[in-house]
PDB file of N, CA and C in Angstrom:
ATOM      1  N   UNK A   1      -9.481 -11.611  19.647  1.00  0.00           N
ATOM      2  CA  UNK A   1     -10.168 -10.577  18.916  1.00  0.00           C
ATOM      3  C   UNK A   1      -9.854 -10.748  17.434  1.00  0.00           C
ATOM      4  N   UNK A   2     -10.972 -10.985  16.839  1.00  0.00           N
ATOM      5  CA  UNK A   2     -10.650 -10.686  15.216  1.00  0.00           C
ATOM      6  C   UNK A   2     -10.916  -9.556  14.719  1.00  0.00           C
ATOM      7  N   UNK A   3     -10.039  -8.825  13.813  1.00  0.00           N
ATOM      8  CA  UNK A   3     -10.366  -7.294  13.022  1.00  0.00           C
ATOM      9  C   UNK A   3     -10.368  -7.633  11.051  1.00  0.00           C
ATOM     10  N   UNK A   4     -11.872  -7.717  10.927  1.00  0.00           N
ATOM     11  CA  UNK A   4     -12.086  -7.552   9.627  1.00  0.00           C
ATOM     12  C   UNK A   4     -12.076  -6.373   8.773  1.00  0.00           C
ATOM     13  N   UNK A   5     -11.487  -6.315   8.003  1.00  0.00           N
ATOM     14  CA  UNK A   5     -11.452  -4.947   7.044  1.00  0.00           C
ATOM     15  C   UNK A   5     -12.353  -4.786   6.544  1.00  0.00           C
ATOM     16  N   UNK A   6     -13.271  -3.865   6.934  1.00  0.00           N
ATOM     17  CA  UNK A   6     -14.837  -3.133   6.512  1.00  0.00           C
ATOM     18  C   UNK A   6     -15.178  -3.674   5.075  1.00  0.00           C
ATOM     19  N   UNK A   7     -13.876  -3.498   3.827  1.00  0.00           N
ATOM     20  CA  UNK A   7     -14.280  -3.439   2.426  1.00  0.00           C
ATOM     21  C   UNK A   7     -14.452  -5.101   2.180  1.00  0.00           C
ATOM     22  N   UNK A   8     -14.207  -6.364   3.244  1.00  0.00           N
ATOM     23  CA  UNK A   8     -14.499  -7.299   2.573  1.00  0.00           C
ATOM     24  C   UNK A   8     -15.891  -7.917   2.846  1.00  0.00           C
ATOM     25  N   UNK A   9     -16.471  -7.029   3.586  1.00  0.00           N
ATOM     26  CA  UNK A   9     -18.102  -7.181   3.449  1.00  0.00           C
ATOM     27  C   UNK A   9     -18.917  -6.454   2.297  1.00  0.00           C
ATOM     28  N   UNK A  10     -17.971  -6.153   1.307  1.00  0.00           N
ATOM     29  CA  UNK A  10     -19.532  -5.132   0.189  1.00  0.00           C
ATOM     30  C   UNK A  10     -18.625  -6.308  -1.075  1.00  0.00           C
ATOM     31  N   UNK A  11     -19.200  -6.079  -2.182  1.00  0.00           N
ATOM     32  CA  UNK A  11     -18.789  -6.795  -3.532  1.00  0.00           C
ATOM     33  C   UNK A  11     -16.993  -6.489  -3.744  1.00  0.00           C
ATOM     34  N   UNK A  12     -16.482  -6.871  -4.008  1.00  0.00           N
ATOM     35  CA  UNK A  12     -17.196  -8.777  -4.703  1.00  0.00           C
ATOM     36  C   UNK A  12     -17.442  -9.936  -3.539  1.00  0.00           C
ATOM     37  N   UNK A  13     -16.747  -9.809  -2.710  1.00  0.00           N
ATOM     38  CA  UNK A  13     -16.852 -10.225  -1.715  1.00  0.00           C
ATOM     39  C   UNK A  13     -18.531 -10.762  -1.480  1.00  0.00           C
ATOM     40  N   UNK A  14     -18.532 -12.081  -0.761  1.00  0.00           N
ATOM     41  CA  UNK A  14     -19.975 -12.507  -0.562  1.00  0.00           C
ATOM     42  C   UNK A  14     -20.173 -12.047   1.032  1.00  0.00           C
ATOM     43  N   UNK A  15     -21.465 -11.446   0.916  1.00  0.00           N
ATOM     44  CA  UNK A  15     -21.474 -10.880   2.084  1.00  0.00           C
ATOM     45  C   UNK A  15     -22.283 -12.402   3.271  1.00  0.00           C
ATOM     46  N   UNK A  16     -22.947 -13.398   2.527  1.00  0.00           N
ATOM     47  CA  UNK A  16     -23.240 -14.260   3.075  1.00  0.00           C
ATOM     48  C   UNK A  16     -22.383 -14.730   3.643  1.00  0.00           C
ATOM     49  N   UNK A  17     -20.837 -14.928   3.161  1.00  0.00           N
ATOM     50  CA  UNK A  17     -19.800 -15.400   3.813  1.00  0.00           C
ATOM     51  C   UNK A  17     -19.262 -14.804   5.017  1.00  0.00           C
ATOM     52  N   UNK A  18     -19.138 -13.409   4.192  1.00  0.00           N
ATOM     53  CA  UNK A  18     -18.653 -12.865   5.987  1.00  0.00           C
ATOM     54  C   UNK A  18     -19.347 -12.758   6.772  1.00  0.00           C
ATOM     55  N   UNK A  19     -20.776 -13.064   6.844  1.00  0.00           N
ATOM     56  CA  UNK A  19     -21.518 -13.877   8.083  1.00  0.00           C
ATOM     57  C   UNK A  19     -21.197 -15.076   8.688  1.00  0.00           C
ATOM     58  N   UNK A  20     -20.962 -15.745   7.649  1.00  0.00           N
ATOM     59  CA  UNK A  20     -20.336 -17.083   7.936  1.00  0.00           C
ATOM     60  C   UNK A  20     -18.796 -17.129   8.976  1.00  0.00           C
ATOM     61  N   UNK A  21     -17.882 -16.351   8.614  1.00  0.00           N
ATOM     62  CA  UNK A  21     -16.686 -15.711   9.221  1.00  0.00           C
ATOM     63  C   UNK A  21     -16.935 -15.507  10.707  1.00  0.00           C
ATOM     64  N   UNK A  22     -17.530 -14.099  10.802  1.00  0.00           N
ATOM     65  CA  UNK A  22     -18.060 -13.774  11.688  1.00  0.00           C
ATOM     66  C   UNK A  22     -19.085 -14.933  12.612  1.00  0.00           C
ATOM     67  N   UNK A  23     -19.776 -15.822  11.886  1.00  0.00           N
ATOM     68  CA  UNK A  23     -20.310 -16.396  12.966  1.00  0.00           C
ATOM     69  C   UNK A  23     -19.739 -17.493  13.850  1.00  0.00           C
ATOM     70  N   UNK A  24     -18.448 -18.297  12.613  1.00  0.00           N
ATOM     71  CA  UNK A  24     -17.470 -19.215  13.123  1.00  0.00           C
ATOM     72  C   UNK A  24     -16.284 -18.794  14.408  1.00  0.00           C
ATOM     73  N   UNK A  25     -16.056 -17.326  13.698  1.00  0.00           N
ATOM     74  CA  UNK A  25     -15.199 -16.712  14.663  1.00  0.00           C
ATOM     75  C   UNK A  25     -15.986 -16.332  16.388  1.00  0.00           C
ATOM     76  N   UNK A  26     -17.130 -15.707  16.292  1.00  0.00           N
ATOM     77  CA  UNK A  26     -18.032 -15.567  17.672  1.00  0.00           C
ATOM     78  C   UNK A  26     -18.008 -17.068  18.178  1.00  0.00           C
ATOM     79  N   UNK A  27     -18.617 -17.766  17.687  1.00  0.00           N
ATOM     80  CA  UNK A  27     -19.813 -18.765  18.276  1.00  0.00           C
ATOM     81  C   UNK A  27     -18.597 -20.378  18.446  1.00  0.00           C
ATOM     82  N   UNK A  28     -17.751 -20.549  17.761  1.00  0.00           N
ATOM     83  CA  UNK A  28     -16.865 -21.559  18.058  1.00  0.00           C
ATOM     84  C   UNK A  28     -15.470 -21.227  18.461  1.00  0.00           C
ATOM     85  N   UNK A  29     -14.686 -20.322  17.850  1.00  0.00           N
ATOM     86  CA  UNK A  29     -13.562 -19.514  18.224  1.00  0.00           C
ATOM     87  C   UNK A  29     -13.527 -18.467  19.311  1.00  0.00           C
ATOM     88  N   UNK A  30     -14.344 -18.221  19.652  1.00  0.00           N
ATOM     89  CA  UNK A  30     -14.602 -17.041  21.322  1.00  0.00           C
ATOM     90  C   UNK A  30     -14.285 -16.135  20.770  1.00  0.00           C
ATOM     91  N   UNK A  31     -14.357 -15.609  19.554  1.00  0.00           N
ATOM     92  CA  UNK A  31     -13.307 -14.275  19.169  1.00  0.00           C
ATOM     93  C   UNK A  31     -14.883 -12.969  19.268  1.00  0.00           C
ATOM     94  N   UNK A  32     -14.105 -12.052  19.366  1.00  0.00           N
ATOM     95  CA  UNK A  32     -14.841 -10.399  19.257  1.00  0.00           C
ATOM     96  C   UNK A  32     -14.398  -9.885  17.822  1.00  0.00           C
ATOM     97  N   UNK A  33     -15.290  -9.870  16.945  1.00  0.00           N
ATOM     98  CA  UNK A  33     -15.207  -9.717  15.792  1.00  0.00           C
ATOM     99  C   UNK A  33     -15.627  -7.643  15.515  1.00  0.00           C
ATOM    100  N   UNK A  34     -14.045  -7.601  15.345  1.00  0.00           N
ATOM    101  CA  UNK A  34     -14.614  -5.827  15.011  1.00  0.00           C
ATOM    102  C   UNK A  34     -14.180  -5.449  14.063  1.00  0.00           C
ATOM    103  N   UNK A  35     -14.841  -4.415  13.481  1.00  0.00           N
ATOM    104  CA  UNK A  35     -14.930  -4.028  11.984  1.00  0.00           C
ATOM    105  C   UNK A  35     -14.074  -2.662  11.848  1.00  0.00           C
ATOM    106  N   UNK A  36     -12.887  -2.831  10.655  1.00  0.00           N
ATOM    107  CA  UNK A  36     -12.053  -1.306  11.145  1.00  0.00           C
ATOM    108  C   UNK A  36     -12.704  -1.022   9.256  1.00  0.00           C
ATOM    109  N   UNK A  37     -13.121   0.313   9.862  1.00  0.00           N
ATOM    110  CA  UNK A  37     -13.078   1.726   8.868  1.00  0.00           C
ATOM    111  C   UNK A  37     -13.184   2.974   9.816  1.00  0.00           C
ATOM    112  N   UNK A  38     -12.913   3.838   8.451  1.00  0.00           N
ATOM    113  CA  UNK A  38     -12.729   5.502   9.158  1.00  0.00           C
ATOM    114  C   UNK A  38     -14.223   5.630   9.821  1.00  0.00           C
ATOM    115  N   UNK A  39     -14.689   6.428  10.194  1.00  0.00           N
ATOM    116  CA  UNK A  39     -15.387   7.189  11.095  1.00  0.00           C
ATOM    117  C   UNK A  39     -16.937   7.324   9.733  1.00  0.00           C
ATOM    118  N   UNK A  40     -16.336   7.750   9.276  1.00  0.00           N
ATOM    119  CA  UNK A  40     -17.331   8.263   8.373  1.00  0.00           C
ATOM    120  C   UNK A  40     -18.400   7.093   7.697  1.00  0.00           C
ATOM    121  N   UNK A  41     -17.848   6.142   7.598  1.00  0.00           N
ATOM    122  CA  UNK A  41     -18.054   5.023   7.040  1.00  0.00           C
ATOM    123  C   UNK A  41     -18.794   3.856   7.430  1.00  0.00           C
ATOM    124  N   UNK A  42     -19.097   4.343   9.155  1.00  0.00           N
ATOM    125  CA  UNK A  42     -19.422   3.509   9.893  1.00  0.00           C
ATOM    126  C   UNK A  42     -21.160   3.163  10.041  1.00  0.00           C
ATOM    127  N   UNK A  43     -21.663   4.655   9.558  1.00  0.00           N
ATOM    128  CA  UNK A  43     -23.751   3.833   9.260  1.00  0.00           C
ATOM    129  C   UNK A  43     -23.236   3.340   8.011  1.00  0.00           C
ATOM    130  N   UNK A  44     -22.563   3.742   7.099  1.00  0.00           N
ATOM    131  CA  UNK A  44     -23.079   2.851   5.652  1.00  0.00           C
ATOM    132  C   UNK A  44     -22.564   1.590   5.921  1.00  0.00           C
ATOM    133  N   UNK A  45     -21.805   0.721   6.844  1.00  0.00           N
ATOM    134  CA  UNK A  45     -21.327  -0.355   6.822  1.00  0.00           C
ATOM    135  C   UNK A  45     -22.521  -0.755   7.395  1.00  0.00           C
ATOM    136  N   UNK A  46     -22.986  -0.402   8.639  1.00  0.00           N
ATOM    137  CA  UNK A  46     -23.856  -0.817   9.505  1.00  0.00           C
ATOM    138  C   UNK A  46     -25.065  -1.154   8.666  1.00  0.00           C
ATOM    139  N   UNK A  47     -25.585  -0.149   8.070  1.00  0.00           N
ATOM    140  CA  UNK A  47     -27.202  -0.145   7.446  1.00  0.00           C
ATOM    141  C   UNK A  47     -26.705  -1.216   6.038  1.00  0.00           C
ATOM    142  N   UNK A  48     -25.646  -1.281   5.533  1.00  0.00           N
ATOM    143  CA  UNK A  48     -25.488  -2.386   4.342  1.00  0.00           C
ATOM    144  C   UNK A  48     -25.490  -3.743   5.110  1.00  0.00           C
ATOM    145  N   UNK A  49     -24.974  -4.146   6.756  1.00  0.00           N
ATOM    146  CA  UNK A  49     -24.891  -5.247   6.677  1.00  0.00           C
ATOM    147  C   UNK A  49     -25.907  -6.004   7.549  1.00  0.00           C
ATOM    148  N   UNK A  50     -26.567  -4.810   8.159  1.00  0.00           N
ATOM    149  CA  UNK A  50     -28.155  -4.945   9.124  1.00  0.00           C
ATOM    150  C   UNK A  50     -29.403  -5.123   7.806  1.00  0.00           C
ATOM    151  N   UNK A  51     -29.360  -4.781   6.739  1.00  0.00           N
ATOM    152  CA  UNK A  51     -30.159  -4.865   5.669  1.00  0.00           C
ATOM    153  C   UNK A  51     -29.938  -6.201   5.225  1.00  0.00           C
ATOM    154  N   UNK A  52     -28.706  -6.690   5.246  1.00  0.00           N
ATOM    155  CA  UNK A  52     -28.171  -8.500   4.771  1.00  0.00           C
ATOM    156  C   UNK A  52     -28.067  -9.438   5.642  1.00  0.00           C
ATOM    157  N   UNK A  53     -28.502  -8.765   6.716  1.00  0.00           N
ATOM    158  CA  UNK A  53     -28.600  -9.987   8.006  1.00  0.00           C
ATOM    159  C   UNK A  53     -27.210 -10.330   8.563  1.00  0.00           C
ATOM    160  N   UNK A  54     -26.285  -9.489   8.164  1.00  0.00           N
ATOM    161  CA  UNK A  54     -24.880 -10.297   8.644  1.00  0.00           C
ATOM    162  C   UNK A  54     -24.419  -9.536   9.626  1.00  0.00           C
ATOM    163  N   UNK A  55     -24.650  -8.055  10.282  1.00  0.00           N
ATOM    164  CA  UNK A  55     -24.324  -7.788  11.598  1.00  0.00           C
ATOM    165  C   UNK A  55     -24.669  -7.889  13.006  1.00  0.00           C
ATOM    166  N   UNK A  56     -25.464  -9.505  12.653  1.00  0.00           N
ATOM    167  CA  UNK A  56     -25.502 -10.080  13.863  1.00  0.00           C
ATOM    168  C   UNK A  56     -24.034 -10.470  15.189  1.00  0.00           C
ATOM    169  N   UNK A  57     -23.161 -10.793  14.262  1.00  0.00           N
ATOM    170  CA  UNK A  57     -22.000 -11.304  15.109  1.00  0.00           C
ATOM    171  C   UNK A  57     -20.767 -10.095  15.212  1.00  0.00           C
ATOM    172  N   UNK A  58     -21.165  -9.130  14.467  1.00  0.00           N
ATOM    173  CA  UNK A  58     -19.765  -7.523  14.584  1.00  0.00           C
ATOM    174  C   UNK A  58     -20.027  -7.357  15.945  1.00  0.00           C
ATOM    175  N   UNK A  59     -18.863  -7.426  16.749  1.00  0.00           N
ATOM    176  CA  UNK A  59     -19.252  -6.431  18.206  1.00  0.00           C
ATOM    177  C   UNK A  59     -19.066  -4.922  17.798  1.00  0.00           C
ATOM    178  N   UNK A  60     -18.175  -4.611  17.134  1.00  0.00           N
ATOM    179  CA  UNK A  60     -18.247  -2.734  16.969  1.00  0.00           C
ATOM    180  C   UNK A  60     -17.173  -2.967  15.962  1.00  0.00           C
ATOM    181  N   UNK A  61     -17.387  -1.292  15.863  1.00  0.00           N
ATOM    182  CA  UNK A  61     -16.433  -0.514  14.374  1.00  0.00           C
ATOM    183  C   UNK A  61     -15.004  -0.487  15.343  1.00  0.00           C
ATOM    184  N   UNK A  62     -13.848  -0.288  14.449  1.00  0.00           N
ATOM    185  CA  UNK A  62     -12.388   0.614  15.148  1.00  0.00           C
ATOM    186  C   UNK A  62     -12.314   1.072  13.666  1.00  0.00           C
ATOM    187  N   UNK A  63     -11.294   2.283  14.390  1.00  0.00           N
ATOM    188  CA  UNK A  63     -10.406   3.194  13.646  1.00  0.00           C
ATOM    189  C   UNK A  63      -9.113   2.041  12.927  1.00  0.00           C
ATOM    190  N   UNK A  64      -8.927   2.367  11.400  1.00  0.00           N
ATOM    191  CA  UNK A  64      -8.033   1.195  11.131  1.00  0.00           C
ATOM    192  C   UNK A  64      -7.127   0.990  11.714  1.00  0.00           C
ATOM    193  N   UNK A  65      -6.301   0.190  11.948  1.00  0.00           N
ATOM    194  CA  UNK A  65      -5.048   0.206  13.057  1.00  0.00           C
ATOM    195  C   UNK A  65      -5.014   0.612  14.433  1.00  0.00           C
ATOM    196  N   UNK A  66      -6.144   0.588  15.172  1.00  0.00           N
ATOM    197  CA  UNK A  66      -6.113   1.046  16.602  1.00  0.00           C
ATOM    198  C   UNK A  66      -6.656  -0.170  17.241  1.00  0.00           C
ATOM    199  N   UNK A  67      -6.585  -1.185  16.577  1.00  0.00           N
ATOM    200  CA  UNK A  67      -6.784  -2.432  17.251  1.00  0.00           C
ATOM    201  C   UNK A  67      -5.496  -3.444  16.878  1.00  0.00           C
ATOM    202  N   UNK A  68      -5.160  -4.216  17.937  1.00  0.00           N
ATOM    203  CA  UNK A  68      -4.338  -5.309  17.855  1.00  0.00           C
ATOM    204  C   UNK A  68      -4.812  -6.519  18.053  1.00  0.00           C
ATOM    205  N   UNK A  69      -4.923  -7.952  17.330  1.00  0.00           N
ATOM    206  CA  UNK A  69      -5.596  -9.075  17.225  1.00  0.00           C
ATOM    207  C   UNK A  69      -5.436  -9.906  15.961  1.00  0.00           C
ATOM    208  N   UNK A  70      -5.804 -10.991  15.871  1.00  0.00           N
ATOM    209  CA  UNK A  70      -5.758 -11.511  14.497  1.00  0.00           C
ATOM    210  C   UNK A  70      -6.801 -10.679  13.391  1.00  0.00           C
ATOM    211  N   UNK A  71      -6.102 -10.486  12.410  1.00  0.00           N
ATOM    212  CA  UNK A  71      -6.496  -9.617  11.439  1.00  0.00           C
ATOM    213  C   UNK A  71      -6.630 -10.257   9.907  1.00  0.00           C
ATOM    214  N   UNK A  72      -8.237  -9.940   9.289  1.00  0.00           N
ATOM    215  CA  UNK A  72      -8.317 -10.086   7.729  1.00  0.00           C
ATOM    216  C   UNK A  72      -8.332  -9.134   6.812  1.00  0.00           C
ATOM    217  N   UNK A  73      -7.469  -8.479   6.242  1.00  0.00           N
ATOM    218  CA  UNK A  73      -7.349  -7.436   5.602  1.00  0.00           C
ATOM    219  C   UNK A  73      -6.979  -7.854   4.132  1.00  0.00           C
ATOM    220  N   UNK A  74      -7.491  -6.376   3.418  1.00  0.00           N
ATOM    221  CA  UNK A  74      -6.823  -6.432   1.907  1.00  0.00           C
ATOM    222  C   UNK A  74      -4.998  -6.171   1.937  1.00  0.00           C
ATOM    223  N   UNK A  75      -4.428  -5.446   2.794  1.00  0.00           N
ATOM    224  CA  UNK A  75      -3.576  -5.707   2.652  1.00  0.00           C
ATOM    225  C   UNK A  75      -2.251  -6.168   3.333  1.00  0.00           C
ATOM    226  N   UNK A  76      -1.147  -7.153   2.810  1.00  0.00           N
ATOM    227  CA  UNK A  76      -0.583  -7.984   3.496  1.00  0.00           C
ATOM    228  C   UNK A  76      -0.048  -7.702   4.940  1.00  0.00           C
ATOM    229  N   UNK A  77       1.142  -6.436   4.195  1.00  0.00           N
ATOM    230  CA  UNK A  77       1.907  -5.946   4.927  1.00  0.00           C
ATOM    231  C   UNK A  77       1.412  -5.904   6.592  1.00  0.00           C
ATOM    232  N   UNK A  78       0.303  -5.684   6.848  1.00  0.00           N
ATOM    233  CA  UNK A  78      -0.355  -5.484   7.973  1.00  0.00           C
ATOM    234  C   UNK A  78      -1.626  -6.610   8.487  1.00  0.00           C
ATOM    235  N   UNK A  79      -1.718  -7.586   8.274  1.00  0.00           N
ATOM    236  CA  UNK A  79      -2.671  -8.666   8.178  1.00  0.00           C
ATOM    237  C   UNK A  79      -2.434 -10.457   8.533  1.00  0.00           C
ATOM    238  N   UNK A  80      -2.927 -11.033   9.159  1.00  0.00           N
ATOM    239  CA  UNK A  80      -2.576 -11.760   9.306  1.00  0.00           C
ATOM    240  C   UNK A  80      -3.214 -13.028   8.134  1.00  0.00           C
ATOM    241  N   UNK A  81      -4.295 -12.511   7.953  1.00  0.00           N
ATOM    242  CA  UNK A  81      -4.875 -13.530   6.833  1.00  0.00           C
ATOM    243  C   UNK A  81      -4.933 -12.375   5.812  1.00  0.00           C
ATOM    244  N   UNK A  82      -4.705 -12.572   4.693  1.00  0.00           N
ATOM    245  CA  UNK A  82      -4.360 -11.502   3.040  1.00  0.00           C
ATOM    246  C   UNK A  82      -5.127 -11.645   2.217  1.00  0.00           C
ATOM    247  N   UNK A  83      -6.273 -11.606   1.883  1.00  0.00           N
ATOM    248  CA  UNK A  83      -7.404 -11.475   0.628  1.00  0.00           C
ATOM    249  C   UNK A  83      -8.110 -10.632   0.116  1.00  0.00           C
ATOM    250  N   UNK A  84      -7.975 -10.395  -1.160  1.00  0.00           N
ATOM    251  CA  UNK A  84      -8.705  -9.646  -1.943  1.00  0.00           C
ATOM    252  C   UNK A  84     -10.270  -9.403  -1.659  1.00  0.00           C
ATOM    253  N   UNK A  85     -10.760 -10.515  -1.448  1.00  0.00           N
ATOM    254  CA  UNK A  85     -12.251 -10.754  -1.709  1.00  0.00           C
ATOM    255  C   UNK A  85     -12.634 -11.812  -0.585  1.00  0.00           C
ATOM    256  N   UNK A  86     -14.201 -12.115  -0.297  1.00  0.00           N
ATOM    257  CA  UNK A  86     -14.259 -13.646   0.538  1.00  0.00           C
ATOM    258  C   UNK A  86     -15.179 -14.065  -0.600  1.00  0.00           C
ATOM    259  N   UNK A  87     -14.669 -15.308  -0.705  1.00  0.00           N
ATOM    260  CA  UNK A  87     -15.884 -15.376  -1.738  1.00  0.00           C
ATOM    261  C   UNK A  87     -15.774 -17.136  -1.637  1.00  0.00           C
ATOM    262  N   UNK A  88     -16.451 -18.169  -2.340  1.00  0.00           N
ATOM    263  CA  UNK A  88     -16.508 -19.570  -2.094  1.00  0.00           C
ATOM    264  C   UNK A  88     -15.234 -20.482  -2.537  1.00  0.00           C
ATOM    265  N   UNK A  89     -14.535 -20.126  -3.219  1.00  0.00           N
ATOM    266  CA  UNK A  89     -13.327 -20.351  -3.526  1.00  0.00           C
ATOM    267  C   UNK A  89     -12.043 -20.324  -2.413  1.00  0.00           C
ATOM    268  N   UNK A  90     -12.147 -19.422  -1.161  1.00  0.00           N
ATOM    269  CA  UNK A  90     -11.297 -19.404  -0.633  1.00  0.00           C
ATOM    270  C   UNK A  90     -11.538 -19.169   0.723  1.00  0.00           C
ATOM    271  N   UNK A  91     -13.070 -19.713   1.325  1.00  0.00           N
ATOM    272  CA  UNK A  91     -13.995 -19.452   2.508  1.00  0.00           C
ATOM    273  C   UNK A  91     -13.315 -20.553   3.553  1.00  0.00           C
ATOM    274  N   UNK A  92     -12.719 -21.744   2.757  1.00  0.00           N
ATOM    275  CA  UNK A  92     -12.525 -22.693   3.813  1.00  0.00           C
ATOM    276  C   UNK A  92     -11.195 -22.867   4.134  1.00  0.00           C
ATOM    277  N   UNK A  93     -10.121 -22.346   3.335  1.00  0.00           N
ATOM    278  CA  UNK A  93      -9.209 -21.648   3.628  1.00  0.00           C
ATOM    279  C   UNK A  93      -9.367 -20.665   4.801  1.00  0.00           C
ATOM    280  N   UNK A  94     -10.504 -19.855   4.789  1.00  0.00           N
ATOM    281  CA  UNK A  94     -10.011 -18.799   5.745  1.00  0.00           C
ATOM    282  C   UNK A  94     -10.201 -19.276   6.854  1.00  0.00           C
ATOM    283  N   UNK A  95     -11.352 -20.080   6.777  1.00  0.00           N
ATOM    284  CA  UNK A  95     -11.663 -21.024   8.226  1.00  0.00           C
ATOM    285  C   UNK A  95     -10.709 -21.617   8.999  1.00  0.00           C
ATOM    286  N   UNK A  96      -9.634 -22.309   7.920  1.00  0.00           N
ATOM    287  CA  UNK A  96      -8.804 -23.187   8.597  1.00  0.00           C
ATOM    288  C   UNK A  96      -7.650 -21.982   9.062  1.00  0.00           C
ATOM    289  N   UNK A  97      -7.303 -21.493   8.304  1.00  0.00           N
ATOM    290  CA  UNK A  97      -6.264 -20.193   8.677  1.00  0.00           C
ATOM    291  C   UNK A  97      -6.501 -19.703  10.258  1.00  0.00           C
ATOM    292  N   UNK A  98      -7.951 -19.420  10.404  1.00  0.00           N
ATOM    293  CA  UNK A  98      -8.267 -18.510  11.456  1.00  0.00           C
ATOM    294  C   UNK A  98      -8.427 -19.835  12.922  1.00  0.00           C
ATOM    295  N   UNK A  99      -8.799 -20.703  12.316  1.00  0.00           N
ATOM    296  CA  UNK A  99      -8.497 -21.752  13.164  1.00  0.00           C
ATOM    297  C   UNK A  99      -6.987 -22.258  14.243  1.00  0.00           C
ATOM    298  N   UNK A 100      -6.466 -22.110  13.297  1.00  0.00           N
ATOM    299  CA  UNK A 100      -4.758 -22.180  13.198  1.00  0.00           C
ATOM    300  C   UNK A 100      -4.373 -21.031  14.233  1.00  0.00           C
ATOM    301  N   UNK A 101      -4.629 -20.061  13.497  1.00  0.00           N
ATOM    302  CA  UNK A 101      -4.130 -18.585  14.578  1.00  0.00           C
ATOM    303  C   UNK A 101      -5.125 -18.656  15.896  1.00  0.00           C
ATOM    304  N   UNK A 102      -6.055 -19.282  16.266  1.00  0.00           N
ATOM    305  CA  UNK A 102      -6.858 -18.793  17.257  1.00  0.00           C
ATOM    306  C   UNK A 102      -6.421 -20.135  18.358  1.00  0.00           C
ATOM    307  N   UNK A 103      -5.681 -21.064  17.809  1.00  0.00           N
ATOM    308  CA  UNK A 103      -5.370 -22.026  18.677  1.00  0.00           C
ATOM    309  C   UNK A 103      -3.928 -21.674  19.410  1.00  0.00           C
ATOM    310  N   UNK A 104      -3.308 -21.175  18.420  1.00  0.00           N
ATOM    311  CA  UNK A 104      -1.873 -20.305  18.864  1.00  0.00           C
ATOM    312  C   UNK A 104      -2.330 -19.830  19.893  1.00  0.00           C
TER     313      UNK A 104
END
């Protein structure tokens, strides 16, 4: 299971990428890609990333921290991969990272 942190799908972050994420993680890695934000938060993620074509590969929302799995978050302390942003500079990095942990 992968758990992406909701905020690295809107700016600065490329949202083309975290399609890209998401589709490497589904379609070659077997992973269930779920998206943690609060409750409230959950049509505006949806309708921002169904409007960009990229919530093809999200299986569902969680509550932050009520999932256990490899994790991309903004912050460390709690994350297994640590980034600010996804953006082209550090996309193939995350690839290989998530590669790494999903073979573990």
């Amino acid at each position: 299971m992968l758990i992406i942190d909701a905020e690295l799908c809107e700016p600065p972050s490329e949202v083309v990428l975290f399609r890209d994420i998401t589709l490497y993680s589904n379609c070659l890695l077997g992973q269930k890609v779920l998206l943690e934000c609060d409750k409230e938060y959950r049509d505006f993620y949806y309708k921002w990333l169904k409007n960009r074509c990229a919530f093809d590969y999200v299986y569902d929302f969680v509550k932050p921290k009520s999932e256990y799995g490899i994790s991309i978050r903004t912050k460390k302390e709690i994350a297994n991969i640590q980034i600010e942003s996804i953006n082209y500079s550090n996309l193939n990095d995350i690839i290989r990272r998530l590669s790494i942990l999903c073979s573990q």
